[in-house]
N, C-alpha and C. Protein backbone atom coordinates (compact mmCIF):
# COMPACT_ATOMS: atom_id res chain seq x y z
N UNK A 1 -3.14 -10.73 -17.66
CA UNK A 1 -3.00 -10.76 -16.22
C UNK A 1 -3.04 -9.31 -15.72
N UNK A 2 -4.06 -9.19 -14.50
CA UNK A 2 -4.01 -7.88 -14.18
C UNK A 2 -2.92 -6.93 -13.22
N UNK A 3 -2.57 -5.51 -13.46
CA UNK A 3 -1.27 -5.42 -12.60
C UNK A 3 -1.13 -6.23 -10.83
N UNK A 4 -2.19 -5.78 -10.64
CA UNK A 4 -2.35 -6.74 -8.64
C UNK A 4 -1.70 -8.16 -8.67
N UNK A 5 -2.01 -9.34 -10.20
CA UNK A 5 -1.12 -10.39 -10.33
C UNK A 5 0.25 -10.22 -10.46
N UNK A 6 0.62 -9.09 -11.20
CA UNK A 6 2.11 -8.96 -11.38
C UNK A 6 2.85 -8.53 -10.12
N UNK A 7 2.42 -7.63 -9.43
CA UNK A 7 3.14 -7.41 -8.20
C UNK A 7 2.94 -8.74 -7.25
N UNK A 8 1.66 -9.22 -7.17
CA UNK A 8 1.56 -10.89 -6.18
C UNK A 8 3.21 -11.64 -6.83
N UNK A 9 2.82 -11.47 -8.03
CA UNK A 9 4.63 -11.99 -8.84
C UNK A 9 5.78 -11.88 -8.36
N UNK A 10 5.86 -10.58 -7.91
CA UNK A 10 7.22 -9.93 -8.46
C UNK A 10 8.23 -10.47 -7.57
N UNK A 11 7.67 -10.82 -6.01
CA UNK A 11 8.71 -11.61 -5.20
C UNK A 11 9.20 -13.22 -6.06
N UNK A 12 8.35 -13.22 -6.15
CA UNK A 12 8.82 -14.85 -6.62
C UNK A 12 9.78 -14.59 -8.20
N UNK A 13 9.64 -13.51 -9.04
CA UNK A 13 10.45 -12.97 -10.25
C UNK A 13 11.98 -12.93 -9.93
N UNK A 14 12.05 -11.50 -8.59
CA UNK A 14 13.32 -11.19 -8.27
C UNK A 14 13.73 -12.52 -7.93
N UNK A 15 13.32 -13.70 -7.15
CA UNK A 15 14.30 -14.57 -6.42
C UNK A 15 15.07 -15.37 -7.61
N UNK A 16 13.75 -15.63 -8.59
CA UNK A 16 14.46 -16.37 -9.75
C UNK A 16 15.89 -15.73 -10.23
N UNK A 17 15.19 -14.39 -10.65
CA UNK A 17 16.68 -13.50 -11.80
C UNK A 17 17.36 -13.66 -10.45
N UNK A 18 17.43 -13.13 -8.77
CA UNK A 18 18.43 -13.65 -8.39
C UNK A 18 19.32 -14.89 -8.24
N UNK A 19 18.43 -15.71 -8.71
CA UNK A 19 19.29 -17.17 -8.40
C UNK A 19 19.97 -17.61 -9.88
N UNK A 20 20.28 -16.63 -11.02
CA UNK A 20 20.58 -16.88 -12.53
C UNK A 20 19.85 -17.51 -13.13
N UNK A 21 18.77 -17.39 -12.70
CA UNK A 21 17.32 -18.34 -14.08
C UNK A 21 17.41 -16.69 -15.16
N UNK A 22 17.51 -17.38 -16.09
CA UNK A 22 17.39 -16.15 -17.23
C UNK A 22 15.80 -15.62 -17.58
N UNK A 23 16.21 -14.32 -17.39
CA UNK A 23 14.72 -13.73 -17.52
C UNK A 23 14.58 -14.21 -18.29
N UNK A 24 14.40 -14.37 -19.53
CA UNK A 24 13.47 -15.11 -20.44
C UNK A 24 12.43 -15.84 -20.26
N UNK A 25 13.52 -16.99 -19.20
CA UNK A 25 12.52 -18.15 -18.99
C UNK A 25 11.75 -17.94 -17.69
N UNK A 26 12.14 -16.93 -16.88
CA UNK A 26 10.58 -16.54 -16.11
C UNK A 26 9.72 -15.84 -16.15
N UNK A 27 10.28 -15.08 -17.34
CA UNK A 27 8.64 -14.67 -17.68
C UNK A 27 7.80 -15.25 -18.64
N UNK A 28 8.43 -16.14 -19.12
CA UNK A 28 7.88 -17.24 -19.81
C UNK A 28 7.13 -18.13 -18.58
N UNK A 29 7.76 -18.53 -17.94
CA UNK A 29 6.88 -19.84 -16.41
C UNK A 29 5.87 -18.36 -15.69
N UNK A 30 6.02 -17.48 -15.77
CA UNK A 30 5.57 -16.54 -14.91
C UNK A 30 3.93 -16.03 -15.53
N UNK A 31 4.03 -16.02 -16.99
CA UNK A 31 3.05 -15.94 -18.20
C UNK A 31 2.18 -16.93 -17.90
N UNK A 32 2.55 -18.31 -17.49
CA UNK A 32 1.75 -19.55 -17.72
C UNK A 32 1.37 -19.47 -15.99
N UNK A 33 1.58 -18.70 -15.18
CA UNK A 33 0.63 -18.72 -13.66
C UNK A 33 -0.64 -17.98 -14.01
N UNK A 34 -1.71 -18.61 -13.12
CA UNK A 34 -3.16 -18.18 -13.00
C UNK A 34 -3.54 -18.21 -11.91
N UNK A 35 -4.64 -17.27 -12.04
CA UNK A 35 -4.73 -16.29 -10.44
C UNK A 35 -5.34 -17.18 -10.01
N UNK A 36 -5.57 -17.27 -8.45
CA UNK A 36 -6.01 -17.78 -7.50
C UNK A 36 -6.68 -17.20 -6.15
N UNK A 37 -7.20 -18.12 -5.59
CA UNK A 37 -7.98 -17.19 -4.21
C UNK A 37 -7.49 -17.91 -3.34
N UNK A 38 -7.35 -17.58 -1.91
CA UNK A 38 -6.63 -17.87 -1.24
C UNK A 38 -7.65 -17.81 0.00
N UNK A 39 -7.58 -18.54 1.38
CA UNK A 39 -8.49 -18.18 2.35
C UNK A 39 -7.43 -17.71 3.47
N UNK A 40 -7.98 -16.61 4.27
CA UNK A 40 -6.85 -16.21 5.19
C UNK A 40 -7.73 -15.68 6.14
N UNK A 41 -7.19 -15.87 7.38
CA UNK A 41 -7.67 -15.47 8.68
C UNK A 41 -7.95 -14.01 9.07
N UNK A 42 -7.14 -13.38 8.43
CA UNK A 42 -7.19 -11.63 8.70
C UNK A 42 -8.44 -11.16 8.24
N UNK A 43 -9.74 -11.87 7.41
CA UNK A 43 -10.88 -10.89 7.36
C UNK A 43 -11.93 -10.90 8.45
N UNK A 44 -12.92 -9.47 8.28
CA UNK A 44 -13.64 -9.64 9.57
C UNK A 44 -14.94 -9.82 8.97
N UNK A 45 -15.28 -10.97 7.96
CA UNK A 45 -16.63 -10.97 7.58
C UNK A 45 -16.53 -12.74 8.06
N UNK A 46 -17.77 -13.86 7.57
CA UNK A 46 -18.25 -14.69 8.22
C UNK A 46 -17.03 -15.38 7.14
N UNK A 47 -16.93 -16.60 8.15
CA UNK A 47 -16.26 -17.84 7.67
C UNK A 47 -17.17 -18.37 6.72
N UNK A 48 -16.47 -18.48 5.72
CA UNK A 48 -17.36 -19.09 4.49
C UNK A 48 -16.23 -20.37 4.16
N UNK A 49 -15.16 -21.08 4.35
CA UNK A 49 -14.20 -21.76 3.70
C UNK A 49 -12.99 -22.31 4.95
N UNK A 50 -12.34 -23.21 4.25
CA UNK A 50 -11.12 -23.92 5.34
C UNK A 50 -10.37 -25.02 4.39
N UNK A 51 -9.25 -24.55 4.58
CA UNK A 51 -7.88 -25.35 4.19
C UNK A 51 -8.34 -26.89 5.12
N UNK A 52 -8.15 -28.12 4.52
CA UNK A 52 -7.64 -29.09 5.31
C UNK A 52 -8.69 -29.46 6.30
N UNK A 53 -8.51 -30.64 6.35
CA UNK A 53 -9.28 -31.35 7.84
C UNK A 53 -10.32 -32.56 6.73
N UNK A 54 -10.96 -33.19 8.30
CA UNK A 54 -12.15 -34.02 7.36
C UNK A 54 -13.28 -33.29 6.85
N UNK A 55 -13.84 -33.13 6.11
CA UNK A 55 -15.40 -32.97 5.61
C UNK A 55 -16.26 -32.57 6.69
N UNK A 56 -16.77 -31.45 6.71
CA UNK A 56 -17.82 -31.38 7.42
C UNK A 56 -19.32 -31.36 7.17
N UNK A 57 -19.44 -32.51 7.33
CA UNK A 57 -21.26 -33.00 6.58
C UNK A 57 -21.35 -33.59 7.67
N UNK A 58 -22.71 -33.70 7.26
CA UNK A 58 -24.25 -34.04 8.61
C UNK A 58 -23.67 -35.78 9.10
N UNK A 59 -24.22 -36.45 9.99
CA UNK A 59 -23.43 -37.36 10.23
C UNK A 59 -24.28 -38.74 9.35
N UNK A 60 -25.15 -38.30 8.97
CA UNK A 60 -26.28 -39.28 8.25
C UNK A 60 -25.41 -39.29 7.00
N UNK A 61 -24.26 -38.28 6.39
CA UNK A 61 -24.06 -38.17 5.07
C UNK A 61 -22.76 -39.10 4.99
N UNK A 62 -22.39 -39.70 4.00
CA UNK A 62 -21.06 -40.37 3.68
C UNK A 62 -19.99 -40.00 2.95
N UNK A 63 -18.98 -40.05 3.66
CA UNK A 63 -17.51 -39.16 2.63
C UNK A 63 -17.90 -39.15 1.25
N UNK A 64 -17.44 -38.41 0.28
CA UNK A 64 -17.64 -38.79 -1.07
C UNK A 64 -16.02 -39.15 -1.28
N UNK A 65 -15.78 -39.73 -2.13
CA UNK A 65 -14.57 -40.64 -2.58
C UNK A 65 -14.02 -39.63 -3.53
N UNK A 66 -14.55 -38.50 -4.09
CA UNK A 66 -13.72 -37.24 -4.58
C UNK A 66 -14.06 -35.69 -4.16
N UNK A 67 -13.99 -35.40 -3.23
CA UNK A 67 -14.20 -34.12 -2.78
C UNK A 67 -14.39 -33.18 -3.31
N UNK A 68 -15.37 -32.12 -3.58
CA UNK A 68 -15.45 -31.04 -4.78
C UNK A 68 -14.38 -29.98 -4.20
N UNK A 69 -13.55 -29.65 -5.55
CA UNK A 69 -12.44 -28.78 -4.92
C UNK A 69 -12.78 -27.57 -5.95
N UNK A 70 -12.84 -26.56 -5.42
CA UNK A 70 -13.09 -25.14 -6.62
C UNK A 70 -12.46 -24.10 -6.25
């Protein structure tokens, strides 16, 4: 995991050791997270993506019954 994941970490680390989860076992659960991308409003390039809502396909097209999620 690269350092930029460990600091994305580190809030969610401290709350654990603050709440008496024994380090051990979060950096053990902390080991087993994998990075992710996230979509967020703050960039200024083109909308490429969106959290939530119905499908937006042509109206000729039909829901698919499993949505491609990547």
């Amino acid at each position: 995991m690269t350092p930029e994941v460990w600091d994305l970490l580190r809030p969610f680390r401290d709350e654990a050791i603050a709440r008496d989860i024994p380090v051990d076992d979060v950096e053990r659960w902390l080991g087993t997270a994998r990075p992710c991308a996230a979509l967020t409003r703050d960039g200024g390039g083109p909308v490429v993506g969106r959290f939530g809502g119905p499908l937006l396909l042509p109206a000729d097209v039909p829901d698919p019954a499993y949505p491609f999620v990547a």
